[in-house]
N, C-alpha and C. Protein backbone atom coordinates (compact mmCIF):
# COMPACT_ATOMS: atom_id res chain seq x y z
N UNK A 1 -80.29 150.14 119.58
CA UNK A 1 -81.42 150.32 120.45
C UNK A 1 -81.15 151.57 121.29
N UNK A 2 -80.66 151.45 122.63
CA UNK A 2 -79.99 152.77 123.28
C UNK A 2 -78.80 153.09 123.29
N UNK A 3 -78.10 153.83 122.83
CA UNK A 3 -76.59 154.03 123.23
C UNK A 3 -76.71 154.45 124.36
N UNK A 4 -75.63 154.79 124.87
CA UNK A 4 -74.74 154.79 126.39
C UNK A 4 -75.63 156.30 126.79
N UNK A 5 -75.93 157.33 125.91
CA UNK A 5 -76.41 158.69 126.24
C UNK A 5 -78.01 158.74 125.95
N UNK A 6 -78.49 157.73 125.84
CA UNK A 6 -79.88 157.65 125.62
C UNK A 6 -81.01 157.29 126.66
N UNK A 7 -81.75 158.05 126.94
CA UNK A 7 -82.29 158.28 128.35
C UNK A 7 -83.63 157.23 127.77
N UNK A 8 -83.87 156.30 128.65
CA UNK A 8 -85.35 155.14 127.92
C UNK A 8 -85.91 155.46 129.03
N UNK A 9 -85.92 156.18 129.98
CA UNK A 9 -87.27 156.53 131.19
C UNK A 9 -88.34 156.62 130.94
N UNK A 10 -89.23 156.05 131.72
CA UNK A 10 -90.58 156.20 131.36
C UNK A 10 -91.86 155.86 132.26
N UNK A 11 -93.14 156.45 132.41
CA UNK A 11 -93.76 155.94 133.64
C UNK A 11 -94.71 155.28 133.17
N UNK A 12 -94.70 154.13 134.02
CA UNK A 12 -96.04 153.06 133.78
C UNK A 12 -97.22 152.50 135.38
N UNK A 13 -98.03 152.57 134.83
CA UNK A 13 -98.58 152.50 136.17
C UNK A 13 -98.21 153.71 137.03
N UNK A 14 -97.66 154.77 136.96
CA UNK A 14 -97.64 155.59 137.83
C UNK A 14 -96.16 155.67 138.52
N UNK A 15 -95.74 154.75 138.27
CA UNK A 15 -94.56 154.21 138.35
C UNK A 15 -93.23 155.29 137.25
N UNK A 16 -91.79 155.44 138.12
CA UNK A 16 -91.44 155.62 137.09
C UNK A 16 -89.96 154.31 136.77
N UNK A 17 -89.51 154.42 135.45
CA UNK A 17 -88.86 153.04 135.13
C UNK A 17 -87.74 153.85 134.49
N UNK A 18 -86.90 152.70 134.86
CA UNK A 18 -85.51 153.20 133.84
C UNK A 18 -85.81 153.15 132.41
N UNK A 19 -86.54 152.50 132.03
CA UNK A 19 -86.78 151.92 130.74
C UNK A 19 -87.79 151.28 130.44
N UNK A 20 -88.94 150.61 129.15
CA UNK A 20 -90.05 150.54 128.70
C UNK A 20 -90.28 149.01 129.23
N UNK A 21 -88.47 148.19 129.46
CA UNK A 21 -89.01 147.15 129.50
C UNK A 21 -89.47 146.30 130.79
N UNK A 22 -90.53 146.17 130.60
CA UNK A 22 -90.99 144.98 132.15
C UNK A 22 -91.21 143.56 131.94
N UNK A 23 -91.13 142.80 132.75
CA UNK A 23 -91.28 141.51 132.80
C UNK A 23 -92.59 141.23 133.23
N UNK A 24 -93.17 140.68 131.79
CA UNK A 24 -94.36 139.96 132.47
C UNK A 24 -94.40 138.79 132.92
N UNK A 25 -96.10 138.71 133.35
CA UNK A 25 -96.30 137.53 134.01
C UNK A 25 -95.69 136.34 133.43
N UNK A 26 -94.82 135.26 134.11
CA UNK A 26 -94.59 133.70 132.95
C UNK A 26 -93.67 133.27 134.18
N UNK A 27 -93.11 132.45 133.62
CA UNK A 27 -92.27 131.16 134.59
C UNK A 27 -91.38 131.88 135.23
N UNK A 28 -90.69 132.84 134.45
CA UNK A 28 -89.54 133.44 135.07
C UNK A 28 -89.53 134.38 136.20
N UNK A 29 -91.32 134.52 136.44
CA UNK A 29 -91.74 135.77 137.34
C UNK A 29 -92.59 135.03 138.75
N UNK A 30 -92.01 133.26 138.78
CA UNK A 30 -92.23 132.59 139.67
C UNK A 30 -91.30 132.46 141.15
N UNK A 31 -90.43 132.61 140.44
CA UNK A 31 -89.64 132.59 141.79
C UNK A 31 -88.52 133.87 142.22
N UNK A 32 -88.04 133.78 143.12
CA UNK A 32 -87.04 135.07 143.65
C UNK A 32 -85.85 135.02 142.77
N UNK A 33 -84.90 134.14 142.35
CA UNK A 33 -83.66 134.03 142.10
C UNK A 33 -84.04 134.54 140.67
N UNK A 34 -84.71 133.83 139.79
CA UNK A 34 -85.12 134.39 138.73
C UNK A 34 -85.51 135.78 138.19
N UNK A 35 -86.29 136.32 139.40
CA UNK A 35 -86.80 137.99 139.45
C UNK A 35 -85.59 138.80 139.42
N UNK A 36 -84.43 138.14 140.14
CA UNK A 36 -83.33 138.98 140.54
C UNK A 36 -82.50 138.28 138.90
N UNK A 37 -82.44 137.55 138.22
CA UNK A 37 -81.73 137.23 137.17
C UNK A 37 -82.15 138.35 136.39
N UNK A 38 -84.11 138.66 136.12
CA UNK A 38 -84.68 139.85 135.01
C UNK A 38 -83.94 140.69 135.31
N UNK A 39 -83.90 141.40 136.74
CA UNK A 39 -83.43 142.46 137.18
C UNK A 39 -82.15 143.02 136.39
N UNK A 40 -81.07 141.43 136.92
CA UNK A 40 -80.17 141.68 136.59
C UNK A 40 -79.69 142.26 134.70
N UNK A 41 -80.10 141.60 133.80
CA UNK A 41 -80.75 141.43 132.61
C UNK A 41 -81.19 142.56 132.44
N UNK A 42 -82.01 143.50 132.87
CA UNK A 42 -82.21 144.83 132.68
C UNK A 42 -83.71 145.56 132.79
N UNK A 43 -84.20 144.31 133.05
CA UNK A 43 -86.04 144.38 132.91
C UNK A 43 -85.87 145.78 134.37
N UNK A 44 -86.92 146.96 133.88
CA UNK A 44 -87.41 147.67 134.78
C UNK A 44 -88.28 147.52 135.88
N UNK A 45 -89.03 146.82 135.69
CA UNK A 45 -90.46 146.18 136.54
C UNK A 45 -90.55 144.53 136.24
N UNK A 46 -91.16 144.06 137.12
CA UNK A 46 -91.27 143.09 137.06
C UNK A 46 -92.80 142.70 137.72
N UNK A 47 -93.58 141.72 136.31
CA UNK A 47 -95.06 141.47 136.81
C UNK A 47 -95.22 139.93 137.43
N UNK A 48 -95.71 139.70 138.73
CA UNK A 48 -95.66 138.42 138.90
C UNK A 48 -96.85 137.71 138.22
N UNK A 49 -96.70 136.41 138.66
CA UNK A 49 -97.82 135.50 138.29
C UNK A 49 -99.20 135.59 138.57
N UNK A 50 -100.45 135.68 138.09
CA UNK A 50 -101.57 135.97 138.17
C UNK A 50 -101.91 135.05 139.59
N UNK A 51 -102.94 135.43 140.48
CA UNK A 51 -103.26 134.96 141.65
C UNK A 51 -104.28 135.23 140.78
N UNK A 52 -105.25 133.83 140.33
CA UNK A 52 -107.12 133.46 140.17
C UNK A 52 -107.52 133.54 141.49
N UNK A 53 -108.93 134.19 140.93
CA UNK A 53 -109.70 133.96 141.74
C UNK A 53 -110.26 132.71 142.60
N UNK A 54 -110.43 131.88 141.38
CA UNK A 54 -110.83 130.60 141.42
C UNK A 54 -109.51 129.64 142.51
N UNK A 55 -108.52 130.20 142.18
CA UNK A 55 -107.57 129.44 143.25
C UNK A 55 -107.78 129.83 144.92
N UNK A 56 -108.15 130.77 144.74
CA UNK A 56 -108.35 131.55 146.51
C UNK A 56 -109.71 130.43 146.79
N UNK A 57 -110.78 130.62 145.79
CA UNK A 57 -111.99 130.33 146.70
C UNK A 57 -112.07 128.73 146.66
N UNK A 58 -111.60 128.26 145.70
CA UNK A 58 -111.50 126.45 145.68
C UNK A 58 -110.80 125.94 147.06
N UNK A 59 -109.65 126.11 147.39
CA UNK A 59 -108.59 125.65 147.93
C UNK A 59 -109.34 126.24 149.33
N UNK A 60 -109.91 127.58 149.80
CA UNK A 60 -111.00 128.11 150.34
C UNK A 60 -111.43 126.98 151.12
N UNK A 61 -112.44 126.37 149.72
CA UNK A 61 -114.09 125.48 149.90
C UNK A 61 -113.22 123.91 150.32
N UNK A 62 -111.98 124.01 149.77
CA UNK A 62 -111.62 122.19 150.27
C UNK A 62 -110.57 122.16 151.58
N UNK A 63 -110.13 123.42 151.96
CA UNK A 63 -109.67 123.15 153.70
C UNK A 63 -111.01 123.39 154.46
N UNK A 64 -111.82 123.85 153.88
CA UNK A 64 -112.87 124.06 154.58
C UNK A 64 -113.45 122.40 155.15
N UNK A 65 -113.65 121.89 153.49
CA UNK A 65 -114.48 120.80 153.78
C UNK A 65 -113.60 119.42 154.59
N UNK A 66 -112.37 119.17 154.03
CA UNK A 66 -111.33 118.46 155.02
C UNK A 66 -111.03 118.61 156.26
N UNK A 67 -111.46 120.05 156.77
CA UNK A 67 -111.05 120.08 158.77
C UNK A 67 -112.67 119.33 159.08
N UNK A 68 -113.79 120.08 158.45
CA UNK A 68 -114.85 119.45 159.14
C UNK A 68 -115.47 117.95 158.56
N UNK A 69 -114.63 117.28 157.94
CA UNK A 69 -115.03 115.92 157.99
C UNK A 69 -114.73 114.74 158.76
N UNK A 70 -116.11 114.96 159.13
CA UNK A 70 -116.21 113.84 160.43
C UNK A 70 -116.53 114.34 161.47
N UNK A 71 -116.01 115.75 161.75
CA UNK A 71 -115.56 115.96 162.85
C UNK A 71 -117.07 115.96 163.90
N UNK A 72 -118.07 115.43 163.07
CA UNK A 72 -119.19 115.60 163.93
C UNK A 72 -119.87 114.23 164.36
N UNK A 73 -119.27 113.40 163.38
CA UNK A 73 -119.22 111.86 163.56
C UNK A 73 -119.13 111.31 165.24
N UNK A 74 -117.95 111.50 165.73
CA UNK A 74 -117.81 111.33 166.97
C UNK A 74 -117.04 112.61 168.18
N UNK A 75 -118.22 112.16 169.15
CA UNK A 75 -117.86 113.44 170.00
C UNK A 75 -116.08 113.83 170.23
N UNK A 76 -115.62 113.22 170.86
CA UNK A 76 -113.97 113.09 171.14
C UNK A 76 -113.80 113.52 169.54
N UNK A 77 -113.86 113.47 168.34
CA UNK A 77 -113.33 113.79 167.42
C UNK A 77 -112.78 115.28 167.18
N UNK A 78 -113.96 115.69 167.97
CA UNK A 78 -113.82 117.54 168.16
C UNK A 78 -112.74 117.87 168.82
N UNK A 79 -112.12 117.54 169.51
CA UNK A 79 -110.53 117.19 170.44
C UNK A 79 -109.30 116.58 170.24
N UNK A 80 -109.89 115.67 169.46
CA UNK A 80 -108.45 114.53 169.32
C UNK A 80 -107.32 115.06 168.65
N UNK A 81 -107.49 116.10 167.97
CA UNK A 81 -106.26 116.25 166.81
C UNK A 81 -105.97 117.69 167.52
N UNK A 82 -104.72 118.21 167.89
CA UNK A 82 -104.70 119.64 168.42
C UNK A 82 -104.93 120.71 166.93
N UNK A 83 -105.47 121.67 167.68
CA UNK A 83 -106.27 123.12 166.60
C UNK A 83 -104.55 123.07 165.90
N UNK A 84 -104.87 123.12 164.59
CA UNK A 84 -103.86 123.66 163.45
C UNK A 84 -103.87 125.07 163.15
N UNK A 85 -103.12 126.47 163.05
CA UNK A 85 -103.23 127.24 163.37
C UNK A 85 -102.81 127.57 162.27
N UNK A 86 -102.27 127.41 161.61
CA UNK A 86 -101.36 128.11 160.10
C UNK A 86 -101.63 127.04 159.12
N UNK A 87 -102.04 127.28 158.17
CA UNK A 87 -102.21 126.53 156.68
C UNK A 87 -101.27 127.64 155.62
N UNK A 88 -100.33 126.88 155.09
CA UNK A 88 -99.83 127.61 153.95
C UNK A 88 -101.04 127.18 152.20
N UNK A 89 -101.26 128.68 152.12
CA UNK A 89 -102.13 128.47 150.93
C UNK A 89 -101.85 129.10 149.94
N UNK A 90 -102.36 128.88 148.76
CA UNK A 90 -101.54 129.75 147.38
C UNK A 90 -101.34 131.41 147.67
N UNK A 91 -102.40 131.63 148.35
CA UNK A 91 -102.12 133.22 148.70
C UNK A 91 -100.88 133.69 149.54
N UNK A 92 -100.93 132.39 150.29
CA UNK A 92 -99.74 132.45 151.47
C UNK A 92 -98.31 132.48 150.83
N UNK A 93 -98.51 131.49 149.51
CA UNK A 93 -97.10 131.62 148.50
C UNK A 93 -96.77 132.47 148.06
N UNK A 94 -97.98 133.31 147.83
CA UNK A 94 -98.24 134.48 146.56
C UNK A 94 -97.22 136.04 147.59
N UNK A 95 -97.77 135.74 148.79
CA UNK A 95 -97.66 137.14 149.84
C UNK A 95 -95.81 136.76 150.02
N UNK A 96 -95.60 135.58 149.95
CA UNK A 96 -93.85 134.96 150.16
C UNK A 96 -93.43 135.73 149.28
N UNK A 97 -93.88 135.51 147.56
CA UNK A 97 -93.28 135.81 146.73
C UNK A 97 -92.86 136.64 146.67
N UNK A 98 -94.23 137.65 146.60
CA UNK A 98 -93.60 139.33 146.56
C UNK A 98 -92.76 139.97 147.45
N UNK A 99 -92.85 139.63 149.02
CA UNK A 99 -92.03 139.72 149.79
C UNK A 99 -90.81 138.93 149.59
N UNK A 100 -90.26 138.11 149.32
CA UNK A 100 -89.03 137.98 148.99
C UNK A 100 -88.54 138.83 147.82
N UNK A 101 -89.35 139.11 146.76
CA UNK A 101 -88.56 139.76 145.45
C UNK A 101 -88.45 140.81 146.23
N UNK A 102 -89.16 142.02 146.18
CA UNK A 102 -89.33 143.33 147.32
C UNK A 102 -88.06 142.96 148.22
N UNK A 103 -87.56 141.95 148.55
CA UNK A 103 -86.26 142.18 150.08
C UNK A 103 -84.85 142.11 148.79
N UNK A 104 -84.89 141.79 147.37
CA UNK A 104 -83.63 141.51 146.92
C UNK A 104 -83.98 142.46 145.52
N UNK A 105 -84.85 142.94 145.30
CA UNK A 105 -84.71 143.61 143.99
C UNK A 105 -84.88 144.90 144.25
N UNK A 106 -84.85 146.12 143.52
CA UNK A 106 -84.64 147.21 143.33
C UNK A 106 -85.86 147.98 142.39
N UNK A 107 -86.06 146.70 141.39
CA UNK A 107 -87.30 147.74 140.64
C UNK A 107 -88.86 147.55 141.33
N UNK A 108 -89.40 148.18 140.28
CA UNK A 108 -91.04 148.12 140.89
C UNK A 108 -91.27 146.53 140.58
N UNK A 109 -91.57 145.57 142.00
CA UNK A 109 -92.65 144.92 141.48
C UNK A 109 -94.65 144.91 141.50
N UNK A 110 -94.88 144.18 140.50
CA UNK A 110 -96.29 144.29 140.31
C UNK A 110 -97.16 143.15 140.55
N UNK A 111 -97.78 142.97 141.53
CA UNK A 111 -99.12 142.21 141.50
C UNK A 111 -99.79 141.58 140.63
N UNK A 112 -100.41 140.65 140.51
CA UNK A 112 -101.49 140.30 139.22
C UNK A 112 -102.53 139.62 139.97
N UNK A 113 -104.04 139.92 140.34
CA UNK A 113 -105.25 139.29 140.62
C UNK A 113 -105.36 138.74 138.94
N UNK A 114 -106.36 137.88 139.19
CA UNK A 114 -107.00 136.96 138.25
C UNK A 114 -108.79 137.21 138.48
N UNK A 115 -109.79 137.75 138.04
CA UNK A 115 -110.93 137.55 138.86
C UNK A 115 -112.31 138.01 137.75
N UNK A 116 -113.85 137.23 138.18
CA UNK A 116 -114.57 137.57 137.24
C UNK A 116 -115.88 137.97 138.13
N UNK A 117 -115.50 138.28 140.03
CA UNK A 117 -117.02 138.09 140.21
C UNK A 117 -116.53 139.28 141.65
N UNK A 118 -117.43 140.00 142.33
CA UNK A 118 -116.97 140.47 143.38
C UNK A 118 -117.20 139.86 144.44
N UNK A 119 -115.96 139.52 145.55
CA UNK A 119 -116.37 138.56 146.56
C UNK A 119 -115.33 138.50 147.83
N UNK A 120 -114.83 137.67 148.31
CA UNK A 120 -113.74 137.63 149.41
C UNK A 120 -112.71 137.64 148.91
N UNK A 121 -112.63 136.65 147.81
CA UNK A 121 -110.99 137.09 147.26
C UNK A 121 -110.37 138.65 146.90
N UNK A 122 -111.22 139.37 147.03
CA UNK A 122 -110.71 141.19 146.15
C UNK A 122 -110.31 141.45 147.34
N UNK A 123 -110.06 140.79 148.94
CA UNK A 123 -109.35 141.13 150.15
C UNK A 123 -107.89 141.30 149.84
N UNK A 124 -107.66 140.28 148.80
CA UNK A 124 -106.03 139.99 148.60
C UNK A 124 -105.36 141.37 147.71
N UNK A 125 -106.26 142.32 146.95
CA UNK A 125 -105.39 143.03 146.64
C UNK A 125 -105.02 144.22 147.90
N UNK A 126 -105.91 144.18 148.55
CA UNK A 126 -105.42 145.15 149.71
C UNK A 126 -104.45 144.65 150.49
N UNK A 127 -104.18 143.12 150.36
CA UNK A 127 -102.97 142.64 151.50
C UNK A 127 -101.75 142.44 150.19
N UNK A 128 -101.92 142.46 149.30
CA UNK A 128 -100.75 142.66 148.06
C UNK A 128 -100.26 143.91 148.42
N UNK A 129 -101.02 144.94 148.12
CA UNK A 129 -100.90 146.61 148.68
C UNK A 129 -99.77 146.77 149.96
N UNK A 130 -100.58 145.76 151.22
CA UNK A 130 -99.85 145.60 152.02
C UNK A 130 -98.72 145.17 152.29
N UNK A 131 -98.50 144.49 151.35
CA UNK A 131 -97.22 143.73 151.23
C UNK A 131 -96.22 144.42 150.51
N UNK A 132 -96.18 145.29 150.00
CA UNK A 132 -95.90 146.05 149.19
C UNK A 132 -95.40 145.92 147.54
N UNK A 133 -97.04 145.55 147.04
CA UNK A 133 -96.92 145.81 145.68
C UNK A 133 -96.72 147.12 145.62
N UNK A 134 -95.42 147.07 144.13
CA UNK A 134 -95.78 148.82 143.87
C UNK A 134 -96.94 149.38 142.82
N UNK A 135 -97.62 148.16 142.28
CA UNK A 135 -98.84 147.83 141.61
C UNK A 135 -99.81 146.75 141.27
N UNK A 136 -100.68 147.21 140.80
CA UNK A 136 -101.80 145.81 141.01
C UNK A 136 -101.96 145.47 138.88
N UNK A 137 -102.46 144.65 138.87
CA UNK A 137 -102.79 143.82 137.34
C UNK A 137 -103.68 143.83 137.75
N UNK A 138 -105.47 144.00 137.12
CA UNK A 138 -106.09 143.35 137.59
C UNK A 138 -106.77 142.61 136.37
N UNK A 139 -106.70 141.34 136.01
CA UNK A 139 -107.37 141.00 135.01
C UNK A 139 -108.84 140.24 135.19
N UNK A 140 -109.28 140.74 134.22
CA UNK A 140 -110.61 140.70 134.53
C UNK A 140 -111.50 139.58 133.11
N UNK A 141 -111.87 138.50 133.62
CA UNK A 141 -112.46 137.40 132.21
C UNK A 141 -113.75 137.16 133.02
N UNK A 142 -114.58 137.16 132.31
CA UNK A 142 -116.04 136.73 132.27
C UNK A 142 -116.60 136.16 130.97
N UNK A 143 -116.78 135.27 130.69
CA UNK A 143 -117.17 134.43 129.76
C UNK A 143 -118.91 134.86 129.60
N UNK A 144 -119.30 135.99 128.49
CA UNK A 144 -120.49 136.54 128.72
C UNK A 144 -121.49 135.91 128.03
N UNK A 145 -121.62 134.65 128.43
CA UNK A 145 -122.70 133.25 127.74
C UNK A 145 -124.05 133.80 127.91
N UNK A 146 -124.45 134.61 128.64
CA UNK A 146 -126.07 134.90 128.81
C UNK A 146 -126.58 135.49 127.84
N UNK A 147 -126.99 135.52 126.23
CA UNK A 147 -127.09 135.77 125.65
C UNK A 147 -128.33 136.81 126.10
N UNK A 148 -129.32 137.05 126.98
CA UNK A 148 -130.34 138.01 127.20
C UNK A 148 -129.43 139.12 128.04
N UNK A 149 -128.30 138.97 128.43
CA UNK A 149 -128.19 140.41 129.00
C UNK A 149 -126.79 140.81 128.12
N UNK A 150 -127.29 142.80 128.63
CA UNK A 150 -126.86 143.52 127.22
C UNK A 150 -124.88 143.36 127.61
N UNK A 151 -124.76 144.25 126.86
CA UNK A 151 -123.05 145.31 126.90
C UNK A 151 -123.13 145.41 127.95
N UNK A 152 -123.90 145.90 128.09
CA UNK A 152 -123.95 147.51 129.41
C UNK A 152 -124.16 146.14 130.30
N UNK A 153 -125.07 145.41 130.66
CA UNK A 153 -124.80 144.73 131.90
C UNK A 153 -123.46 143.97 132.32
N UNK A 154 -122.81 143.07 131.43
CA UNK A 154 -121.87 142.79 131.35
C UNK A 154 -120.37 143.88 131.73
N UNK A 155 -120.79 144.84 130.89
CA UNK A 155 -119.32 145.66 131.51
C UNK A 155 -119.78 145.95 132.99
N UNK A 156 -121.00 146.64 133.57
CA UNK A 156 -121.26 146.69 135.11
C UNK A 156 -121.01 145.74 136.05
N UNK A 157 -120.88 144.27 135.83
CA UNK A 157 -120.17 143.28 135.96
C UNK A 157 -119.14 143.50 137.07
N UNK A 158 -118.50 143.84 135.84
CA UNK A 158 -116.64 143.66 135.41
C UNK A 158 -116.13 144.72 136.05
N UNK A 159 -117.11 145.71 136.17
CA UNK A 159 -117.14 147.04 136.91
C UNK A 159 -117.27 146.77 138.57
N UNK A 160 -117.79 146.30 138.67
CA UNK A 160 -117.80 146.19 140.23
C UNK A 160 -117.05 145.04 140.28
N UNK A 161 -116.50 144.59 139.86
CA UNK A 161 -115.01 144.07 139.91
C UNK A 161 -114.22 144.92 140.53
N UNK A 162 -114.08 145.57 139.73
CA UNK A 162 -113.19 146.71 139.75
C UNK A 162 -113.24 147.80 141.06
N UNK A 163 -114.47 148.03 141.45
CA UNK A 163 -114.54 149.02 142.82
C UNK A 163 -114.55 147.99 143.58
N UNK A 164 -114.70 146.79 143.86
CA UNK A 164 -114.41 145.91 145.01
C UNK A 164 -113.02 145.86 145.00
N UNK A 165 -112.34 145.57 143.84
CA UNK A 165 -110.80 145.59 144.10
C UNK A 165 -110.30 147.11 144.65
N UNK A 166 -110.90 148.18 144.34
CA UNK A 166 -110.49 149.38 144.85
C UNK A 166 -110.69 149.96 146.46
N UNK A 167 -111.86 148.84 146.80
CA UNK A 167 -112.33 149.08 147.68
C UNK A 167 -111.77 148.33 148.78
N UNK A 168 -110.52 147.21 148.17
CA UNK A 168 -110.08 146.01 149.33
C UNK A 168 -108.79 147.13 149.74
């Protein structure tokens, strides 16, 4: 494969790498100790686990709907429980993650959104950014069942996908 004098550099994403190989997204790109095992192992980059869309806005719609149940039922209810101020949420895991790999590894890591619609979740690649991805994934699925609209509407879609994520 390489001998000892064989230069495998190469840029991806803009990025440059010792070598072609990166770690994609999968089990092994779940946790810190593991990221630092690829590392060790030789992987250049490392891609984490896809953050869906659908996970931001679900989990979203059901702390939403669990703080306000009831709470209008009875007056004192609005009081009784002191304000909760921090909820750890998948995003909240997601922002851990990368920040822990980023404090113990050395290569580029990479981001992965999950997403099919433009909306509140495309906030998270600008706080990935922030966090310091050294890149974003952005994958993009739309299941294009509407059989009356064309190509062209469908990719415009997927497209403003895409400038909302550019735009977070």
């Amino acid at each position: 494969m390489g001998g000892a004098g064989t230069d495998l550099a190469t840029r991806y994403l803009g990025l440059h790498l010792r070598s072609p190989l990166v770690a994609s997204a999968g089990p092994l790109t779940e946790r810190v100790e593991s990221i630092q095992r690829l590392e060790s192992a030789g992987a250049a980059a490392v891609v984490l686990p896809s953050l869906f869309e659908e996970q931001i806005t679900t989990e979203a719609l059901e702390l939403d709907a669990t703080l306000a149940a009831g709470a209008e039922s009875f007056p004192e209810a609005l009081t009784y429980f002191p304000e909760q101020l921090i909820y750890e949420t998948t995003p909240d895991r997601y922002l851990a993650l990368l920040d822990g790999a980023k404090a113990v590894i050395k290569v580029p890591v990479i981001a992965s959104v999950n997403g099919s619609t433009p909306g509140g979740w495309t906030q998270y690649a600008g706080l990935l950014e922030d966090a310091g991805a050294d890149a974003l994934e952005l994958n993009l699925y739309l299941v294009a069942a509407d059989a009356r609209a064309s190509g062209t509407e469908v990719e415009e879609r997927l497209l403003e996908v895409v400038r909302a994520v550019r735009q977070a």
